[in-house]
Protein backbone atom coordinates (compact mmCIF):
# COMPACT_ATOMS: atom_id res chain seq x y z
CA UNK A 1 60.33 67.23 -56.03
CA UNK A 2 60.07 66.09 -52.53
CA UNK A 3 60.40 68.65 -48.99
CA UNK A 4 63.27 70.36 -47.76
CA UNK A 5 64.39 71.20 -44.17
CA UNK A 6 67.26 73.82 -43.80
CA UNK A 7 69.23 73.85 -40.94
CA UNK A 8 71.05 77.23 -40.28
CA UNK A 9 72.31 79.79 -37.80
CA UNK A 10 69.77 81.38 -35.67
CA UNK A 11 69.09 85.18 -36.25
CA UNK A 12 68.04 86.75 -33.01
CA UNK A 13 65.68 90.43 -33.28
CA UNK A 14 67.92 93.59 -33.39
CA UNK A 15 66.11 95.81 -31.63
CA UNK A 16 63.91 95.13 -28.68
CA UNK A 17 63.30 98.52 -27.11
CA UNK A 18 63.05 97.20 -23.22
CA UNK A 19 66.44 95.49 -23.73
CA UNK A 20 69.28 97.30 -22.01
CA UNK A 21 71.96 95.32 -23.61
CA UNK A 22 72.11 92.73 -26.42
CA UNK A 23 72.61 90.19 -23.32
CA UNK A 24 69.15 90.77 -22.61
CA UNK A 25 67.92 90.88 -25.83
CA UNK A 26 68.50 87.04 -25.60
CA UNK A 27 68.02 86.09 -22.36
CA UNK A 28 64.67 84.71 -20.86
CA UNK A 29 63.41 85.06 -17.62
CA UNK A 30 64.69 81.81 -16.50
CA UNK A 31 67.87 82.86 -17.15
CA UNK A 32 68.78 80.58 -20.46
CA UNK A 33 69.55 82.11 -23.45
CA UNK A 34 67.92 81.67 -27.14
CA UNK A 35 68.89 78.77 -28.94
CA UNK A 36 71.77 79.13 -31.56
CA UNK A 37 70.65 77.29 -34.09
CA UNK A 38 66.97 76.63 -36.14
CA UNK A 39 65.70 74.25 -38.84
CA UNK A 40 63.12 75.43 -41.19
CA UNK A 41 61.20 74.04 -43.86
CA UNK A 42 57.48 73.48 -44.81
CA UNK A 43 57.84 70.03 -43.05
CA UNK A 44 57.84 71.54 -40.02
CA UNK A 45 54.44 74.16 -40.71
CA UNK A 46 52.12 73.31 -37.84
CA UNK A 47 55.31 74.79 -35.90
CA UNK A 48 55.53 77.69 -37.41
CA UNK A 49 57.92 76.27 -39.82
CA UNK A 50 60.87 76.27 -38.09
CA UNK A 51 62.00 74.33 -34.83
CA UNK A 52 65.07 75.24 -32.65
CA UNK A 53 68.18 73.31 -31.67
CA UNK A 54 71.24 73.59 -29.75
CA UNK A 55 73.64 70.76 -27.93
CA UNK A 56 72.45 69.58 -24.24
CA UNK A 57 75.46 70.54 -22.33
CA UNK A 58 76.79 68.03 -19.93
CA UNK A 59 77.70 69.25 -15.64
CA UNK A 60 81.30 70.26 -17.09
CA UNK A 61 79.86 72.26 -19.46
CA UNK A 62 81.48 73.50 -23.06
CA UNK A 63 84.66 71.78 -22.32
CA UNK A 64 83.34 68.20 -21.28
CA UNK A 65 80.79 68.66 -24.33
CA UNK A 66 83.86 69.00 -26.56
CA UNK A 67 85.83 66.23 -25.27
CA UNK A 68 83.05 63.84 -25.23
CA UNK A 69 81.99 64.77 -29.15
CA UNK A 70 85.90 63.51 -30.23
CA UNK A 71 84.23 59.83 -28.99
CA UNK A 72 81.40 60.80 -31.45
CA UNK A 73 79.06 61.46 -28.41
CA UNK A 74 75.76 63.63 -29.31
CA UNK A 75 73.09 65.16 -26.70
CA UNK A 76 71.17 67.57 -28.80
CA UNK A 77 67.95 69.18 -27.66
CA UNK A 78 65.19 70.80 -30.13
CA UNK A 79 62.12 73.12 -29.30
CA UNK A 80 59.44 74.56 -30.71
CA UNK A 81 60.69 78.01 -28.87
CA UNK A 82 63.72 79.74 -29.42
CA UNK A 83 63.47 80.07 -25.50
CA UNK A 84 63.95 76.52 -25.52
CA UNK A 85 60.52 75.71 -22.93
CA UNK A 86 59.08 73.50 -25.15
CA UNK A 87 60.92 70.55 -26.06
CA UNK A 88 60.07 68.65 -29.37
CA UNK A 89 62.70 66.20 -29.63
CA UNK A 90 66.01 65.34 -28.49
CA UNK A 91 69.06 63.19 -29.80
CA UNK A 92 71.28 60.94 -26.84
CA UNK A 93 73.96 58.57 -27.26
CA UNK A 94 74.35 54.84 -27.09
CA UNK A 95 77.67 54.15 -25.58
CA UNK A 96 79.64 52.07 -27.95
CA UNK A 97 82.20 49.70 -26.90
CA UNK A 98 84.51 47.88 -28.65
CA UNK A 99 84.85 49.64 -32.03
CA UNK A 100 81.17 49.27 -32.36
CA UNK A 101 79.25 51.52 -34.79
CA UNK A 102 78.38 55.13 -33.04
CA UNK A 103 74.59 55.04 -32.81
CA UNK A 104 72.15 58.06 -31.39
CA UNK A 105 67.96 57.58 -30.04
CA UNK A 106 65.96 60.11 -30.77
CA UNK A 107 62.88 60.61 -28.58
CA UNK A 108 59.97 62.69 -29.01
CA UNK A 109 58.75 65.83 -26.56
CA UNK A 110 58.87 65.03 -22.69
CA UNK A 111 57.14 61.77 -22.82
CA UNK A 112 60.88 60.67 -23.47
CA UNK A 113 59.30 57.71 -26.27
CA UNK A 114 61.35 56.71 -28.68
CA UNK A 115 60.84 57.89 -32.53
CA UNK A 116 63.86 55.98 -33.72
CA UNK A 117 67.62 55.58 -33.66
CA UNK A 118 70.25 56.77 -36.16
CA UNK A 119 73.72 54.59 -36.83
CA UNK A 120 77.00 56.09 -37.98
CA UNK A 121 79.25 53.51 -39.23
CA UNK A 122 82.85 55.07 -39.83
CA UNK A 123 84.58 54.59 -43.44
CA UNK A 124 86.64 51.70 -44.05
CA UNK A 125 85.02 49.63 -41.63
CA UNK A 126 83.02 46.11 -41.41
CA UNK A 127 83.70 46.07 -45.12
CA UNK A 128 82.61 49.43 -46.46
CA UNK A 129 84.58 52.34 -47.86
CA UNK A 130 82.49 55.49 -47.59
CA UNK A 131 80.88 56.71 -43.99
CA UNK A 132 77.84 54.66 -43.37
CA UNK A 133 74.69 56.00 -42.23
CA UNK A 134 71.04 53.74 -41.23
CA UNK A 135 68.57 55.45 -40.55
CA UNK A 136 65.80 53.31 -38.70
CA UNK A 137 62.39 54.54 -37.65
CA UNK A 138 60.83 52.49 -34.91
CA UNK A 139 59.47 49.48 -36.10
CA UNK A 140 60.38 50.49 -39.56
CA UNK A 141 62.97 48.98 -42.27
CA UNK A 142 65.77 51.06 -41.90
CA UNK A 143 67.33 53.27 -44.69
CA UNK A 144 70.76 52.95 -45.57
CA UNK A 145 73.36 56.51 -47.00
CA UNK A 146 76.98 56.50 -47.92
CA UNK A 147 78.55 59.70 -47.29
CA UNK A 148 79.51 61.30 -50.71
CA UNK A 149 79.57 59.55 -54.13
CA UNK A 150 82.54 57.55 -55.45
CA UNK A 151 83.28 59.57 -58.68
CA UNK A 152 83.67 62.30 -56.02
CA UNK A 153 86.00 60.41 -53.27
CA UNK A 154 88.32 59.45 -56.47
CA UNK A 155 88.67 62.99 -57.31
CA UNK A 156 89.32 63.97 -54.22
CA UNK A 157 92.10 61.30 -53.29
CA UNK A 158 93.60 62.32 -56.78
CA UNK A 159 94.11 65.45 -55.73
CA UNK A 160 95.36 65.17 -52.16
CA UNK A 161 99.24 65.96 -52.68
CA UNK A 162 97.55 69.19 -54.47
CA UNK A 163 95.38 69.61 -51.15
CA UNK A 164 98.81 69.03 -49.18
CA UNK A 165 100.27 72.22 -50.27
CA UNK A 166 97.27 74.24 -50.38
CA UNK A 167 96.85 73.55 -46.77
CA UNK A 168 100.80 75.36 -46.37
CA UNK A 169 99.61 78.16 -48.38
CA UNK A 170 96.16 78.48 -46.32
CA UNK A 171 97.91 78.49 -43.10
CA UNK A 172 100.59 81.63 -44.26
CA UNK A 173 98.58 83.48 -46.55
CA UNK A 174 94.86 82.49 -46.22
CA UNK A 175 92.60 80.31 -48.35
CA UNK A 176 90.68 77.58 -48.30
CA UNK A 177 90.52 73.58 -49.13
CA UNK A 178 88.54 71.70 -51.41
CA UNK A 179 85.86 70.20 -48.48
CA UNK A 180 85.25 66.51 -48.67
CA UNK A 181 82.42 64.80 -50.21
CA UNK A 182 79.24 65.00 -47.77
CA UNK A 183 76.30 64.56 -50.09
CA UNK A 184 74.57 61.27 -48.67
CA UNK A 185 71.60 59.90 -50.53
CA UNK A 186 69.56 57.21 -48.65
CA UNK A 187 68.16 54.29 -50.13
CA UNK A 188 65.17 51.89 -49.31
CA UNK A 189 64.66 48.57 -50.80
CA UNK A 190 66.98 50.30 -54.16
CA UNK A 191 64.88 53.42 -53.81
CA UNK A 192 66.75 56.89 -53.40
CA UNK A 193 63.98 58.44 -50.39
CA UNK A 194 66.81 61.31 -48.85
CA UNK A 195 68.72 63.35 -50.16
CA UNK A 196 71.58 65.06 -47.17
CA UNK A 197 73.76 67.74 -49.08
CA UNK A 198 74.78 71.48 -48.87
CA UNK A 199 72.39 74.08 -50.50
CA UNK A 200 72.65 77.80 -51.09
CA UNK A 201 74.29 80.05 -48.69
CA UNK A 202 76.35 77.34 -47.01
CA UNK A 203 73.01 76.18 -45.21
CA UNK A 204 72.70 72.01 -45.17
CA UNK A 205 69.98 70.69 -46.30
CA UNK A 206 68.14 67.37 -46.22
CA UNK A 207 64.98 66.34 -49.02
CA UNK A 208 62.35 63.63 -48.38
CA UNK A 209 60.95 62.54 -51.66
CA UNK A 210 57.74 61.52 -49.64
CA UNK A 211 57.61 63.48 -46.52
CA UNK A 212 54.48 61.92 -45.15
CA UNK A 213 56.43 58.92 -44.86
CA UNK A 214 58.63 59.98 -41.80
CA UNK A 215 57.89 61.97 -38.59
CA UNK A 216 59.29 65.24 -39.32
CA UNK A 217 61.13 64.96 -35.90
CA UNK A 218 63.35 61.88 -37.12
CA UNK A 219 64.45 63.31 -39.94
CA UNK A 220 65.30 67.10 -38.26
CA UNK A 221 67.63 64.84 -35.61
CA UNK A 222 69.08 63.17 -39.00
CA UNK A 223 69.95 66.75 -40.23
CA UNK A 224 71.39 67.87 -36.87
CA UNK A 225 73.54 64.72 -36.67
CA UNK A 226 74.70 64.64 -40.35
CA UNK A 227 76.05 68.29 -40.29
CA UNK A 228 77.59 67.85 -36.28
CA UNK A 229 80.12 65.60 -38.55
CA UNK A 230 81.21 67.22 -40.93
CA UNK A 231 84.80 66.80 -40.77
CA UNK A 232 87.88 68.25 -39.84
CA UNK A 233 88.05 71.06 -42.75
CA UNK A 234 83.73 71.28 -42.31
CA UNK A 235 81.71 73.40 -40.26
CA UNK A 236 80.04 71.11 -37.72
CA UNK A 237 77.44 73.40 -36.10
CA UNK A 238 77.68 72.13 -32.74
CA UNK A 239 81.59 72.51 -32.29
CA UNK A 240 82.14 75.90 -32.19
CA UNK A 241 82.61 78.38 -28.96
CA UNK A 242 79.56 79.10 -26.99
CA UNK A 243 77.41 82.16 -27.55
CA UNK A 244 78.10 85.17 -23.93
CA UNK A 245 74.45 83.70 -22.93
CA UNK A 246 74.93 79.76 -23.22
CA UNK A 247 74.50 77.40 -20.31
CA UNK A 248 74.35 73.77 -19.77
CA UNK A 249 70.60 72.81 -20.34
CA UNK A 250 68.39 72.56 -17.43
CA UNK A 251 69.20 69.24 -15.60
CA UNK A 252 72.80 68.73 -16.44
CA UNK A 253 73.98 70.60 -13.94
């Protein structure tokens, strides 16, 4: 059956009785605020089960965060606090140049070593029609996902004019679109070994068939990463407006 992490919104306690306002309710006395987002799952038990993540803001804040994610830059920080004082790993960017292939380290804790590095090859490039994903643990054979499944891609295609004037009718009345396909299974040596998707409640997901073959802290950056691009009509977690209490992280300013 394999292990599941979830990543979803964080919930923050409702009622702490020496908070005067639900500012302080999330604040800490360094002045940052809780993170905004956690990933849980029984592959992540000697931590409680559940680690926390939010994006590493850069000196101009939100707004140069924003700009620099259009370029498909990443700087994603995860604790094992939601005060964010204990680091457990943390996602950076490779600058690509020259159309090359978007590709993001992740290191482990504050020894800054590296785990691994993910690759995000865009659709219809160096001769592949689906997203490309490689996943490559350090000194490791690296495991390849295509983002959705053909049968799916057709379908949707088919049914783009359809999608055309939905999108009309969504903008004056409401509604929604059909998303496009996301789930990404990863493959080793012609064995499926991941499994990225969407699971109940709108929460993404990602399953290891064999868990004890990865560091847990690879495959929570591979989670984070996966559902920061999820499209135009998706719900990348790490695009929306900042929470009243979020600052850049400490150092980037």
């Amino acid at each position: 059956m394999g292990t599941t992490i979830v990543l979803r919104r964080t919930h923050h306690p409702a009622g702490d009785k020496n908070a005067k306002s639900s500012r302080d309710r999330t604040e800490t006395t360094d002045g940052r605020g809780r993170a905004r987002y956690e990933i849980t799952g029984a592959l992540l038990e000697d931590f409680g089960g559940r680690v926390y993540l939010d994006r590493e803001l850069p000196p101009g804040g939100v707004k140069a965060y924003k700009t620099a994610r259009k370029q498909g830059v990443r700087s994603i920080g995860m604790w094992t606090d939601p005060h964010r004082r204990h680091r457990w790993a943390r996602i950076a960017t490779t600058p690509a140049t020259g159309g090359a292939p978007q590709r993001y380290e992740v290191y482990g804790g504050e020894q800054e070593h590296l785990l691994g590095s993910i690759q995000r090859e865009r659709s219809f490039t160096a001769g592949h029609l689906r997203t490309r994903w490689l996943l490559q643990p350090q000194g490791q054979a690296a495991a390849v996902g295509y983002k959705g499944r053909l049968a799916w891609w057709c379908i949707w295609y088919l049914i783009f004019p359809v999608q055309c004037v939905l999108g009309v009718a969504a903008l004056i009345g409401g509604g929604d679109l059909f998303r496009t396909p996301r789930r990404t299974g990863y493959r080793r040596n012609g064995t499926r070994i991941l499994d990225y998707g969407r699971g109940l409640q709108d929460h993404f997901r990602l399953t290891a068939t064999n868990p004890e073959d990865w560091d847990p802290r690879l495959l929570a950056a591979l989670l984070a990463l996966h559902t920061s691009h999820d499209g135009i009509m998706g719900d990348s977690w790490d695009a929306g407006a900042p929470d009243p209490d979020e600052q850049a992280s400490p150092g980037t300013e």
